[in-house]
Protein backbone atom coordinates (compact mmCIF):
# COMPACT_ATOMS: atom_id res chain seq x y z
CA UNK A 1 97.79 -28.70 -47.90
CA UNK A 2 94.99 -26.70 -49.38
CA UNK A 3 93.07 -28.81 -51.83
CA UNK A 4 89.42 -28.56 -54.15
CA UNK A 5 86.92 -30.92 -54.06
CA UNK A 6 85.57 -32.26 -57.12
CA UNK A 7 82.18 -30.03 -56.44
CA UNK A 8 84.42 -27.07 -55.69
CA UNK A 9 86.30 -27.24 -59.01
CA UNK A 10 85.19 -26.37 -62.56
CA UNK A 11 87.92 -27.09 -64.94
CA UNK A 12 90.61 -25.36 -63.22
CA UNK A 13 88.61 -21.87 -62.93
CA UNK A 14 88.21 -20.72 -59.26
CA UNK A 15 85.63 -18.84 -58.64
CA UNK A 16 83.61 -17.40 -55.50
CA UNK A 17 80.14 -18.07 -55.67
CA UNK A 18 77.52 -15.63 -55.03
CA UNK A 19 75.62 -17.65 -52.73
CA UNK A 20 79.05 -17.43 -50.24
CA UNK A 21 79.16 -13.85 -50.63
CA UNK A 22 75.70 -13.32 -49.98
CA UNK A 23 74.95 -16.00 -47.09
CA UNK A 24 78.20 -16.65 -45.60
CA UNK A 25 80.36 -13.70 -45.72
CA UNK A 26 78.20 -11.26 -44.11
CA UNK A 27 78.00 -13.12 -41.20
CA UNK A 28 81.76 -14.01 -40.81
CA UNK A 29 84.55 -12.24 -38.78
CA UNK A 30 86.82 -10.00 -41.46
CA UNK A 31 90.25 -12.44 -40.57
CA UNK A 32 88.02 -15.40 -41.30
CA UNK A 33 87.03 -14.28 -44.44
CA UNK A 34 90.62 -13.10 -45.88
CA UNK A 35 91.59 -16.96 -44.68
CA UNK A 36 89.09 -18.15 -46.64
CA UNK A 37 89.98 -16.66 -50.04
CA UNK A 38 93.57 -16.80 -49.73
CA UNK A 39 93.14 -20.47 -48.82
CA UNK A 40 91.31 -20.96 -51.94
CA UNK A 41 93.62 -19.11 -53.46
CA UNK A 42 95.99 -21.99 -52.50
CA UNK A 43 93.90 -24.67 -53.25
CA UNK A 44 94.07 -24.04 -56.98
CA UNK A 45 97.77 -23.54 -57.16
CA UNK A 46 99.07 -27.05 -56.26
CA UNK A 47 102.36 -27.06 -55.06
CA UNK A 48 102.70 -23.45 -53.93
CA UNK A 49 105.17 -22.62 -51.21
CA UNK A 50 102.93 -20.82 -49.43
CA UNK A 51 100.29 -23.82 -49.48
CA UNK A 52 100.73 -24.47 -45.27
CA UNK A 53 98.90 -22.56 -42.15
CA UNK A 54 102.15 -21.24 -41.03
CA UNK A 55 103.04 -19.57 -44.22
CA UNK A 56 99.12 -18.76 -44.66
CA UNK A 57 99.59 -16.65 -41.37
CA UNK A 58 102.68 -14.89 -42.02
CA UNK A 59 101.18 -13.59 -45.82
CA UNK A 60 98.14 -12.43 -44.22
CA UNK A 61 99.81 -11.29 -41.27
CA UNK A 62 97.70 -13.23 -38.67
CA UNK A 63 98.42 -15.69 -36.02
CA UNK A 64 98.36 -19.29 -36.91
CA UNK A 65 95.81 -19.64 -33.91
CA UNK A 66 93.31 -17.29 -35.79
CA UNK A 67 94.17 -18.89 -38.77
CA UNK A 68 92.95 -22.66 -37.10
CA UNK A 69 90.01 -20.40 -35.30
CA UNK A 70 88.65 -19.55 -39.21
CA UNK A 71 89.32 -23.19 -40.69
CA UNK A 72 87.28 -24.72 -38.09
CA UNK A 73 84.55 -21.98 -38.13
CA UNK A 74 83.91 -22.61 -41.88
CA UNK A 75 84.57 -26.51 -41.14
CA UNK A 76 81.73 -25.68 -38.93
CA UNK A 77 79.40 -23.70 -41.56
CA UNK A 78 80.14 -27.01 -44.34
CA UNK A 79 82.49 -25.14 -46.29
CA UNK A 80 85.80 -26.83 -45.42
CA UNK A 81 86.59 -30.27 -43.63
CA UNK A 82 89.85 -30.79 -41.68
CA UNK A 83 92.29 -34.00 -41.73
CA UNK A 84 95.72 -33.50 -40.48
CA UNK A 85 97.24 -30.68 -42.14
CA UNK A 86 94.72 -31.45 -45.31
CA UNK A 87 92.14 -28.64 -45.98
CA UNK A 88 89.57 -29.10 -48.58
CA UNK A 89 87.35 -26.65 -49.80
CA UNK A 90 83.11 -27.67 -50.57
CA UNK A 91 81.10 -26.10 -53.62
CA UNK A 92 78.64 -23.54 -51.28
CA UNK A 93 75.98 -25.34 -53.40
CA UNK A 94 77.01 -28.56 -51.81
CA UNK A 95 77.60 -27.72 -48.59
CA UNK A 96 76.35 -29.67 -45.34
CA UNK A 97 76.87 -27.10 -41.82
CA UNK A 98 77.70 -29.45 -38.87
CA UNK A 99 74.97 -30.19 -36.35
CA UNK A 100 75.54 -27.64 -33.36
CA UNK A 101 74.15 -28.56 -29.75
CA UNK A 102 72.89 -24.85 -28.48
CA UNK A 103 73.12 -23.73 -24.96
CA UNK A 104 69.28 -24.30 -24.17
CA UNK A 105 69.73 -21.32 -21.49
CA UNK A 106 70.88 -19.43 -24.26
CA UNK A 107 67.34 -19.08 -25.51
CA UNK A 108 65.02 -20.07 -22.39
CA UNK A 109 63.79 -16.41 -22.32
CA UNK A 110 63.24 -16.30 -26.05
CA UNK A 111 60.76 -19.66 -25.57
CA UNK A 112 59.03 -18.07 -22.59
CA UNK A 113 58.38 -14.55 -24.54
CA UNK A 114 57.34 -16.59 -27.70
CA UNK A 115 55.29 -19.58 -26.07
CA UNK A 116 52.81 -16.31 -24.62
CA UNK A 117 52.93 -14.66 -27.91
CA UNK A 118 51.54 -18.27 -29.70
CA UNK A 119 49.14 -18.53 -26.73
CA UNK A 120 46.50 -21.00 -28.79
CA UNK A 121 48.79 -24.07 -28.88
CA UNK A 122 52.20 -25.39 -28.13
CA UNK A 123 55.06 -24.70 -29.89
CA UNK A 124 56.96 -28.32 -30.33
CA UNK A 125 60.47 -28.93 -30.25
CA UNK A 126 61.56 -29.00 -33.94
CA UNK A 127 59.82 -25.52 -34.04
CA UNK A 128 62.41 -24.33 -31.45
CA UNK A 129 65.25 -25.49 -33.23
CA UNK A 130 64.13 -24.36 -36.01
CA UNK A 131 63.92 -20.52 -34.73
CA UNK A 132 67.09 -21.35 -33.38
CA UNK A 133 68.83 -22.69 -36.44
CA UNK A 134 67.74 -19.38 -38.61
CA UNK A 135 68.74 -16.84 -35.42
CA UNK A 136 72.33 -18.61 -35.61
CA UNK A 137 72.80 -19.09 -39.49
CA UNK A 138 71.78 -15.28 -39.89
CA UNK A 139 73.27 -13.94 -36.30
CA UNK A 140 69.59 -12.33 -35.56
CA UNK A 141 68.93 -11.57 -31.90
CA UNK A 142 66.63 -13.60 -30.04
CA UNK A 143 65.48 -10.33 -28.58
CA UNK A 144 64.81 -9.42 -32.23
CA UNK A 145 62.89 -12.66 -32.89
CA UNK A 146 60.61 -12.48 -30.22
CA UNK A 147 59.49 -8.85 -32.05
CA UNK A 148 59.10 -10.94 -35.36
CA UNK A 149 56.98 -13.46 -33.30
CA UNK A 150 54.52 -10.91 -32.15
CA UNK A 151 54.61 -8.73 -35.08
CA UNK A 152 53.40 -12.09 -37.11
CA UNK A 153 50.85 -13.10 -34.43
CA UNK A 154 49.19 -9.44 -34.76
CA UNK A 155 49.06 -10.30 -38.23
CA UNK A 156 47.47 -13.68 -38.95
CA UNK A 157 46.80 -14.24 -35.08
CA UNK A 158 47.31 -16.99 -32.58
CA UNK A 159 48.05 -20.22 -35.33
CA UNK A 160 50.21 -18.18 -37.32
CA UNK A 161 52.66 -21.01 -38.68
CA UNK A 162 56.32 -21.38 -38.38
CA UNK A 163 57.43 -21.32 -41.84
CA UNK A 164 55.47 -17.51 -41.81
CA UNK A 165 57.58 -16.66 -38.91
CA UNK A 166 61.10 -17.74 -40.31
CA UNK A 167 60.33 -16.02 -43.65
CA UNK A 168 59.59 -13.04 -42.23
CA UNK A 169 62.41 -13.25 -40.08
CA UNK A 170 64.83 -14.13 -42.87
CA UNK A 171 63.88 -10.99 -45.19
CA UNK A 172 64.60 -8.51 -42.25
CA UNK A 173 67.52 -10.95 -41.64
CA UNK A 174 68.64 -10.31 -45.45
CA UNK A 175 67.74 -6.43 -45.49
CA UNK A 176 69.89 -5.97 -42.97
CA UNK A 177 67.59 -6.22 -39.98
CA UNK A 178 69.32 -8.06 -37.07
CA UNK A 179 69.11 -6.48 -33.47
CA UNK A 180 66.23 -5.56 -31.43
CA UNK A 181 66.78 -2.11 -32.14
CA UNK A 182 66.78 -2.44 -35.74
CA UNK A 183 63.96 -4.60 -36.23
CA UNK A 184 61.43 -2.78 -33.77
CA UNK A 185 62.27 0.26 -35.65
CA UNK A 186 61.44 -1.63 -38.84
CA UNK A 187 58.66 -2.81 -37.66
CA UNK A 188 57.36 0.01 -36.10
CA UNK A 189 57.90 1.65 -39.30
CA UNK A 190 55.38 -0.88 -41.04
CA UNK A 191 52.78 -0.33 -38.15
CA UNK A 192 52.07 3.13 -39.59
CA UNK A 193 50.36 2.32 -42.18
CA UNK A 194 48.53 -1.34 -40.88
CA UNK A 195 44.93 0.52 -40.22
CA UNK A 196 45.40 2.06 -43.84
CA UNK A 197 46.25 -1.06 -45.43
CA UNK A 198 43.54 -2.89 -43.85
CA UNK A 199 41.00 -0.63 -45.60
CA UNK A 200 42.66 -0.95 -48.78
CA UNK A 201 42.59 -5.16 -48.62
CA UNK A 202 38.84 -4.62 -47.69
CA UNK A 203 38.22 -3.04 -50.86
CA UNK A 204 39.65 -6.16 -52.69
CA UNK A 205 37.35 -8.51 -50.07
CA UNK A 206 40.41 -9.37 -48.18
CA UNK A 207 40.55 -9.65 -44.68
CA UNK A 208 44.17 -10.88 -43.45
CA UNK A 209 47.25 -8.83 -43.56
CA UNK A 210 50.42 -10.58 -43.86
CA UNK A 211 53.96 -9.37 -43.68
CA UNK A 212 54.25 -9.56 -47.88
CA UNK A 213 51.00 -7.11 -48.18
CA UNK A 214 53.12 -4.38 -45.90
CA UNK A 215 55.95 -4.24 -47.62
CA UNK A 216 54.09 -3.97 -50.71
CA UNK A 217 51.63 -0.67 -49.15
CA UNK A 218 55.39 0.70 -47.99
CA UNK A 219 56.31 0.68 -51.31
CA UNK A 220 53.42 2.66 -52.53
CA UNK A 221 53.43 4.61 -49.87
CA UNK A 222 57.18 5.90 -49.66
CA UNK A 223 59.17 5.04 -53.12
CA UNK A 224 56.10 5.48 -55.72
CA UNK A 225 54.63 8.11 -53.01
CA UNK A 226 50.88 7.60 -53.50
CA UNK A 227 48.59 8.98 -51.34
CA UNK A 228 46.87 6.83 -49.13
CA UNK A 229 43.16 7.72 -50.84
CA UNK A 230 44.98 7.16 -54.70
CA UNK A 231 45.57 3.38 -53.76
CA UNK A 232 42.57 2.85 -52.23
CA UNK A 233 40.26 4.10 -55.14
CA UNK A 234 42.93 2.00 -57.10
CA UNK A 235 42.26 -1.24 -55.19
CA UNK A 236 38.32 -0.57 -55.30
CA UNK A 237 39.35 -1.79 -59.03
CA UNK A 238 40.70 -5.53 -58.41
CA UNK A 239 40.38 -8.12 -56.76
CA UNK A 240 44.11 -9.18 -55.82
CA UNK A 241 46.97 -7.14 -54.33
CA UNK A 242 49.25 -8.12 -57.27
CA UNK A 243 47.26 -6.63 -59.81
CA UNK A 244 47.01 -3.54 -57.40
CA UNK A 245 50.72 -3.98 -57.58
CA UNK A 246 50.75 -4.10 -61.45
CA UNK A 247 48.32 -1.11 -61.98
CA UNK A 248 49.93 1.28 -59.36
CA UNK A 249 53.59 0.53 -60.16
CA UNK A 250 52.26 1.27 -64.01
CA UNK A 251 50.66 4.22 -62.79
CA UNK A 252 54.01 5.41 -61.12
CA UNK A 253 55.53 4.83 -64.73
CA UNK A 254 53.51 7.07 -66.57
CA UNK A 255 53.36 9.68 -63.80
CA UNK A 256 49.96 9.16 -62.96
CA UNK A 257 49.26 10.17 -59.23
CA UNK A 258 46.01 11.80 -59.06
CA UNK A 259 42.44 9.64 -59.20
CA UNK A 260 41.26 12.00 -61.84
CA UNK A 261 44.13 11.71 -64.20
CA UNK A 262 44.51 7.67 -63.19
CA UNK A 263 40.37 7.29 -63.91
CA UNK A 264 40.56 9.67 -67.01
CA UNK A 265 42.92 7.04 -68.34
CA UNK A 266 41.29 4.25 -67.55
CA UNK A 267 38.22 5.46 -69.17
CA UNK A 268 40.34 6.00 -72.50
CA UNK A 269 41.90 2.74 -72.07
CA UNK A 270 38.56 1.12 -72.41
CA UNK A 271 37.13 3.01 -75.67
CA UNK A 272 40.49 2.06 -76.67
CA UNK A 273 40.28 -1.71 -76.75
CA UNK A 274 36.79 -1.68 -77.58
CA UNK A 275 37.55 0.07 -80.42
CA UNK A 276 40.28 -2.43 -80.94
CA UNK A 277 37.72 -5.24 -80.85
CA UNK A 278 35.25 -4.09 -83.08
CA UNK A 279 37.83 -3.02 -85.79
CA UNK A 280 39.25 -6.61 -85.52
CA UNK A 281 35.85 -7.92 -85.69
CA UNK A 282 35.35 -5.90 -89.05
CA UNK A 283 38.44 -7.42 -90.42
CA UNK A 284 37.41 -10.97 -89.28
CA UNK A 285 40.66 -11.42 -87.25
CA UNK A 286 41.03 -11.93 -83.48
CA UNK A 287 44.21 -11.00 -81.16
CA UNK A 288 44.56 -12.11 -77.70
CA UNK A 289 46.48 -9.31 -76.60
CA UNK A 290 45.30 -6.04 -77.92
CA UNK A 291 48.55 -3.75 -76.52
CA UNK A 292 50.12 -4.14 -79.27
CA UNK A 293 47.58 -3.16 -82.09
CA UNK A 294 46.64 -0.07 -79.88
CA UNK A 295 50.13 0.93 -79.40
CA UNK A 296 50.86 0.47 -83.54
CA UNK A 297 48.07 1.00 -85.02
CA UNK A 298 44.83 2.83 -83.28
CA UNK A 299 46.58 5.23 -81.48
CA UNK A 300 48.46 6.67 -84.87
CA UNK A 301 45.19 6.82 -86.55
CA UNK A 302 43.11 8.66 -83.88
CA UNK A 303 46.00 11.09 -83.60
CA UNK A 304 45.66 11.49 -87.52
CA UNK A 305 42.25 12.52 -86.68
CA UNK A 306 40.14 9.93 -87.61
CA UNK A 307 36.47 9.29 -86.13
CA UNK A 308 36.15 5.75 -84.49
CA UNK A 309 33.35 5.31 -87.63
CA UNK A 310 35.88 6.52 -89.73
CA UNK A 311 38.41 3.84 -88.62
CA UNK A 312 35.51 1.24 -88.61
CA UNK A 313 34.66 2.30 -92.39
CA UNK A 314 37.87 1.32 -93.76
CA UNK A 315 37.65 -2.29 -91.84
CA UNK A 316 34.65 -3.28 -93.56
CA UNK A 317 36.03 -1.82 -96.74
CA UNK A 318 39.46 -3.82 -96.27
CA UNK A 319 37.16 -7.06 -95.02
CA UNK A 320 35.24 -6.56 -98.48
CA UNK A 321 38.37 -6.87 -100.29
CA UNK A 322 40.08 -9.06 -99.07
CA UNK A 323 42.61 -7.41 -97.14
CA UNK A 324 42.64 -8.80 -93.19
CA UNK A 325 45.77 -7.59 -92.16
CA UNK A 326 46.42 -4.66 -89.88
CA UNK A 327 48.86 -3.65 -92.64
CA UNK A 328 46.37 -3.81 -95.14
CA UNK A 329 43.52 -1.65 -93.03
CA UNK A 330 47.06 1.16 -92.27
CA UNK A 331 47.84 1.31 -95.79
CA UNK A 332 44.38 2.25 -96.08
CA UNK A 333 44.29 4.97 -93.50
CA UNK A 334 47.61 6.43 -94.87
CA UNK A 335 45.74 7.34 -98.16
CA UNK A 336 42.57 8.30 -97.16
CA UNK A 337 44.97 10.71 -94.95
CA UNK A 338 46.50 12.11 -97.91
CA UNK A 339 43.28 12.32 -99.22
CA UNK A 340 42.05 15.09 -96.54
CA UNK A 341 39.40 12.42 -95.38
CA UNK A 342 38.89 11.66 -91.95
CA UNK A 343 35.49 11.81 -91.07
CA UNK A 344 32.62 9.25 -91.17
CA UNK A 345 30.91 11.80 -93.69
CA UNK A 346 33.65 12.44 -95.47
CA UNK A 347 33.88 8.67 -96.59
CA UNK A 348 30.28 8.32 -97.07
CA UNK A 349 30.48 11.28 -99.89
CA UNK A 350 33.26 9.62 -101.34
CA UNK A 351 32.13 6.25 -102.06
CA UNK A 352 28.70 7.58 -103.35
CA UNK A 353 31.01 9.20 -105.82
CA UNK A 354 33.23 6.05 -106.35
CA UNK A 355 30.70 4.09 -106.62
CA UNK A 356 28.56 5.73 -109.17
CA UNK A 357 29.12 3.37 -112.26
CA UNK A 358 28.65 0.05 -109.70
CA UNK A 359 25.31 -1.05 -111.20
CA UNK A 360 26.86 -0.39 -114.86
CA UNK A 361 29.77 -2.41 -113.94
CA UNK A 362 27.71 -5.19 -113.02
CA UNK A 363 25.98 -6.00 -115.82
CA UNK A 364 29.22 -5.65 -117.74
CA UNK A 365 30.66 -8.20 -114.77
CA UNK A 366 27.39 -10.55 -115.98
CA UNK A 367 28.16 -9.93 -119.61
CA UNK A 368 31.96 -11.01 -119.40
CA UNK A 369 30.90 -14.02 -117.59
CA UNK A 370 33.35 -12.46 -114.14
CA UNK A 371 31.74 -13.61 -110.82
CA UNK A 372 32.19 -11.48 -107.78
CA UNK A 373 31.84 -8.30 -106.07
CA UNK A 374 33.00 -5.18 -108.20
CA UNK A 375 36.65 -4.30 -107.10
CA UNK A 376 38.28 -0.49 -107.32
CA UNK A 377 40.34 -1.90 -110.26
CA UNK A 378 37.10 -2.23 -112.25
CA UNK A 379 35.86 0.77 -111.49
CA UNK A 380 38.87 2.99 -112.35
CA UNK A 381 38.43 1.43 -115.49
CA UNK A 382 34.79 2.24 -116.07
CA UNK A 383 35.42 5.87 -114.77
CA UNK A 384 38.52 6.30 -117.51
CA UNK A 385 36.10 4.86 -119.99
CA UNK A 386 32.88 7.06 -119.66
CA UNK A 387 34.42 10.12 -118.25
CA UNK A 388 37.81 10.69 -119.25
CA UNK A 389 37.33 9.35 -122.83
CA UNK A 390 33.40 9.70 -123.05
CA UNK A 391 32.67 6.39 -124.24
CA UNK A 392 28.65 6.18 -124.44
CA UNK A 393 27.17 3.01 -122.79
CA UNK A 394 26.26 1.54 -126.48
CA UNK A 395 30.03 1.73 -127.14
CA UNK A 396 31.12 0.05 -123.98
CA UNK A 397 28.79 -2.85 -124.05
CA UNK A 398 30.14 -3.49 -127.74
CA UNK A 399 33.91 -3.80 -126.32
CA UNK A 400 32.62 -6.21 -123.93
CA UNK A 401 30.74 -8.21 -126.60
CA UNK A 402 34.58 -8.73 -128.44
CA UNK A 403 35.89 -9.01 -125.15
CA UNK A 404 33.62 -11.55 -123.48
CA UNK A 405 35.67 -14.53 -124.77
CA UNK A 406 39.42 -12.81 -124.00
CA UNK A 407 41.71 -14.48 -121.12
CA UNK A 408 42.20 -10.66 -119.78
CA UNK A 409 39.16 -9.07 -120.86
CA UNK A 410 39.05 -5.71 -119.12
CA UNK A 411 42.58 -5.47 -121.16
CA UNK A 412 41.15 -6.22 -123.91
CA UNK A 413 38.09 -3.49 -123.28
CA UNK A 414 40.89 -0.76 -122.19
CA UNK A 415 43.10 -1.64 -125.28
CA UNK A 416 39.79 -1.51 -128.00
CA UNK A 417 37.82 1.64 -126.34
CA UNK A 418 41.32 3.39 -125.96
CA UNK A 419 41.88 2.75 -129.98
CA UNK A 420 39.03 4.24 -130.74
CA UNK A 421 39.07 7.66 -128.65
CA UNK A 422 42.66 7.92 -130.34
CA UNK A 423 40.51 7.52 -133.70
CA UNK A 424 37.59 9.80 -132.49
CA UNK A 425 34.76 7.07 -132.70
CA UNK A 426 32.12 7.26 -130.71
CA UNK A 427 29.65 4.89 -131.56
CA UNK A 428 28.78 1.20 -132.53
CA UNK A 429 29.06 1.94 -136.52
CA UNK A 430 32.58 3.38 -136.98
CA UNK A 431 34.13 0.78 -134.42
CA UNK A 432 32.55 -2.15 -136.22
CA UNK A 433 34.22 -0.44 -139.37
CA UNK A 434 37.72 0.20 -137.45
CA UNK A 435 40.56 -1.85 -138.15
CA UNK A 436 41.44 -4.62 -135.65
CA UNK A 437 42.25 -4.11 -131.77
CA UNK A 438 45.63 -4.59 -131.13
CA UNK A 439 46.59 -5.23 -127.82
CA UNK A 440 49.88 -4.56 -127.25
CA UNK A 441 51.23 -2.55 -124.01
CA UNK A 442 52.32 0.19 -126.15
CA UNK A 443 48.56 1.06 -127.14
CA UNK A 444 46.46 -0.01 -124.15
CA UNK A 445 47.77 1.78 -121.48
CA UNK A 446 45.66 0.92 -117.80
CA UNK A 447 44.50 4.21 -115.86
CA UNK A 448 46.21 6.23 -114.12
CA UNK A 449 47.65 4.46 -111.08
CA UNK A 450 47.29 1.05 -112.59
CA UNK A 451 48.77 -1.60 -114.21
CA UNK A 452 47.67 -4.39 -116.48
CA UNK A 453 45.26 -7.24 -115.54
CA UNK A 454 48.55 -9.27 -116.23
CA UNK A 455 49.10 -8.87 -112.21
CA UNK A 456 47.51 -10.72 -109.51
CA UNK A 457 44.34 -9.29 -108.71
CA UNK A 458 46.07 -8.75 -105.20
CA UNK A 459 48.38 -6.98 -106.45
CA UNK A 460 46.04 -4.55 -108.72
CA UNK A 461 43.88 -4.26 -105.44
CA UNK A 462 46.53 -2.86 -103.57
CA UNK A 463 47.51 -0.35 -106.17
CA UNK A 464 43.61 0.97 -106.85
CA UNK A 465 42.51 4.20 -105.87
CA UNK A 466 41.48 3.01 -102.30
CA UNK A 467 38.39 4.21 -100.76
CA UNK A 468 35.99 3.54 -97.83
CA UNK A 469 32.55 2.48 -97.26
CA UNK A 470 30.72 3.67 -93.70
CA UNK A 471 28.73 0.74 -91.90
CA UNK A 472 25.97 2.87 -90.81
């Protein structure tokens, strides 16, 4: 009777595991294999008539001796364990492979050949069986082995260590790599490129190849298919063979396969983050990983055609404002964009003309008892006031002497000097004879682009006529 153990079974779902498929059933005779997964088959339909070796044999159309042959071959491998006519299946997770005793004439040659390869000290007993164990598990010729022994010693010389030797032998194993032929050809195939490779790790101030370091340099060399000169001015760069690793196999991504192009790029790269850096330093923010920012944000605005000062200009202006976020300093950008200004100069004429009533506003700032810098939302005020309406300065102050005491009182100012353009006065006299400000919405309308001071002064910041100040 076939039969699950409790490792094998996962609430009634059968299921063949990827690790038997990928380190058992390549290795395994084709009957053997269609006796294991009819067996399990069995084993998780209790009762079934076919559930004997007999009837097992006549369904897959094999002899019952084959059939015994393949449950005592994956007895052998841990999969299976035989009592009577009971045969229960382990989890490949789980499983234990029975101790074999090898033929020790089987490999005498392969110690002899291996023992003068590792000619600087004796190779002990539990390394033998452990070359042994691997060359049965993965059915790898000893012939082949002794090639992977010398191959390894050419590498990292006389004390190269075990463990190097059965992982190298195990990937060639797993690629497919089993007979003599095969692997010499393999390996012969990686000995092509050894004195190239060896220049390239010298760049880096590396002196050992290992087996991991080939198969990297064949993978530049035949699927990205860089020249042997392109990695080498690449690895001149760095300092490990991973980051050569990164930087080609993101070179191979963008196309880049030419030194020019890949130092061109490079060269960009840099003015890219620094310009990243200094922008973020303007804004008084700081980001780990610039990729992002460059990718979102300074790229767009250098293909709008801003100047690096440009960039920097509207920073400092967003950083003067209170406005640290990337979003903020885009926002910006956008407008100055639609604005037709780009350049460093450009800006510089702008705020001169922006800025024009600053040293007016300031004493009115003073007068009204407001601390702080001057903000866009005061000035577009102060420009609607003395050059849309033509308010004189006498008139001005006098709104801000009503106003001073006023919970909004640039409101206030807008809503009194706006009364009396509608009523044509123009100086101190006819306002002081003027009938009362009122201050309702209806008559105090804020300028153009604005709304009242009854927002948050974020909010009437980020609505202003935005403009730019150059650090230089």
């Amino acid at each position: 009777m076939f039969k699950l153990s409790a490792e094998a079974s996962l609430d009634g779902a059968i299921t063949v595991e990827n690790k038997f498929i990928v380190e058992y059933m390549p290795y395994a005779d084709g009957d053997y294999v269609k006796v294991y997964l009819y067996g399990l088959s069995l084993a998780a339909r209790k009762g079934d008539a076919d559930d004997s070796i007999e009837r097992l044999a006549r369904r897959l159309d094999l002899d019952e001796a084959t059939v015994s042959a393949a449950i005592d071959y994956w007895t052998e491998q841990g999969l299976m364990s035989r009592l009577g006519d009971d045969i229960c299946y382990f989890s490949p997770r789980t499983a234990r492979p029975k101790v074999k005793l090898l033929d020790v004439d089987t490999y005498k040659e392969f110690n002899r050949q291996a023992q003068l390869y590792i000619a600087a000290r004796q190779i002990s007993p539990g390394e033998y069986n452990d070359y042994y164990a691997l060359m049965e598990k993965l059915h790898l010729e000893w012939q082949a082995m002794v090639l992977i022994v010398k191959y390894c010693v050419d590498l990292k010389g006389d004390n190269v260590s075990c463990p190097y030797i059965l992982a190298v032998a195990r990937n060639l194993a797993e690629d497919g790599y089993r007979t003599a032929d095969e692997v010499g050809e393999r390996l012969d195939e990686y000995g092509v490129y050894y004195n190239d490779l060896r220049a390239v790790l010298g760049a880096m101030g590396k002196k050992h190849i290992d087996h991991e370091a080939v198969q990297l340099y064949k993978k530049w060399r035949i699927e990205y298919k860089f020249q042997a000169d392109v990695i080498l001015h690449v690895a001149k760069s760095v300092k490990h063979i991973t980051a050569l690793d990164e930087k080609l196999t993101h070179y191979y991504s963008l196309c880049f396969f030419s030194a020019d192009i890949i130092d061109k790029y490079e060269s960009d790269r840099k003015e890219l983050y620094k310009l990243a850096k200094a922008i973020n330093k303007a804004l008084g923010v700081y980001y780990e990983n610039l990729d992002p920012e460059i990718a979102a944000y300074v790229k767009p605005w250098l293909s709008l055609g801003f100047e690096d000062k440009a960039i920097l200009a509207a920073a400092d202006y967003c950083m003067k404002n209170d406005m640290k976020r990337l979003s903020d300093l885009d926002a910006v950008i956008h407008d100055l964009f639609e604005r037709g200004i780009t350049s460093a100069k450009q800006i510089e004429d702008s705020i001169h003309h922006e800025n024009r009533f600053d040293k007016k506003i300031e004493k009115l700032l003073k007068k009204l008892n407001i601390k702080g810098a001057v903000k866009d939302v005061q000035r577009a005020y102060y420009i609607n006031w003395a050059e849309k309406w033509e308010m004189p300065d006498a008139l001005i102050d006098y709104a801000a002497s009503l106003a001073a005491d006023k919970a909004n009182p640039f409101a206030y100012m807008n809503a009194a000097l706006l009364a009396w353009h509608n009523d044509g006065i123009t100086d101190v006299k006819g306002a002081k004879s003027a009938a009362p400000i009122a201050t309702s919405s209806s008559q105090s309308p804020a300028p153009t682009g604005m709304v009242f001071e009854r927002y948050t002064e974020e909010q009437l910041n980020a609505m202003a006529t935005l403009i730019t100040e150059d650090d230089d």
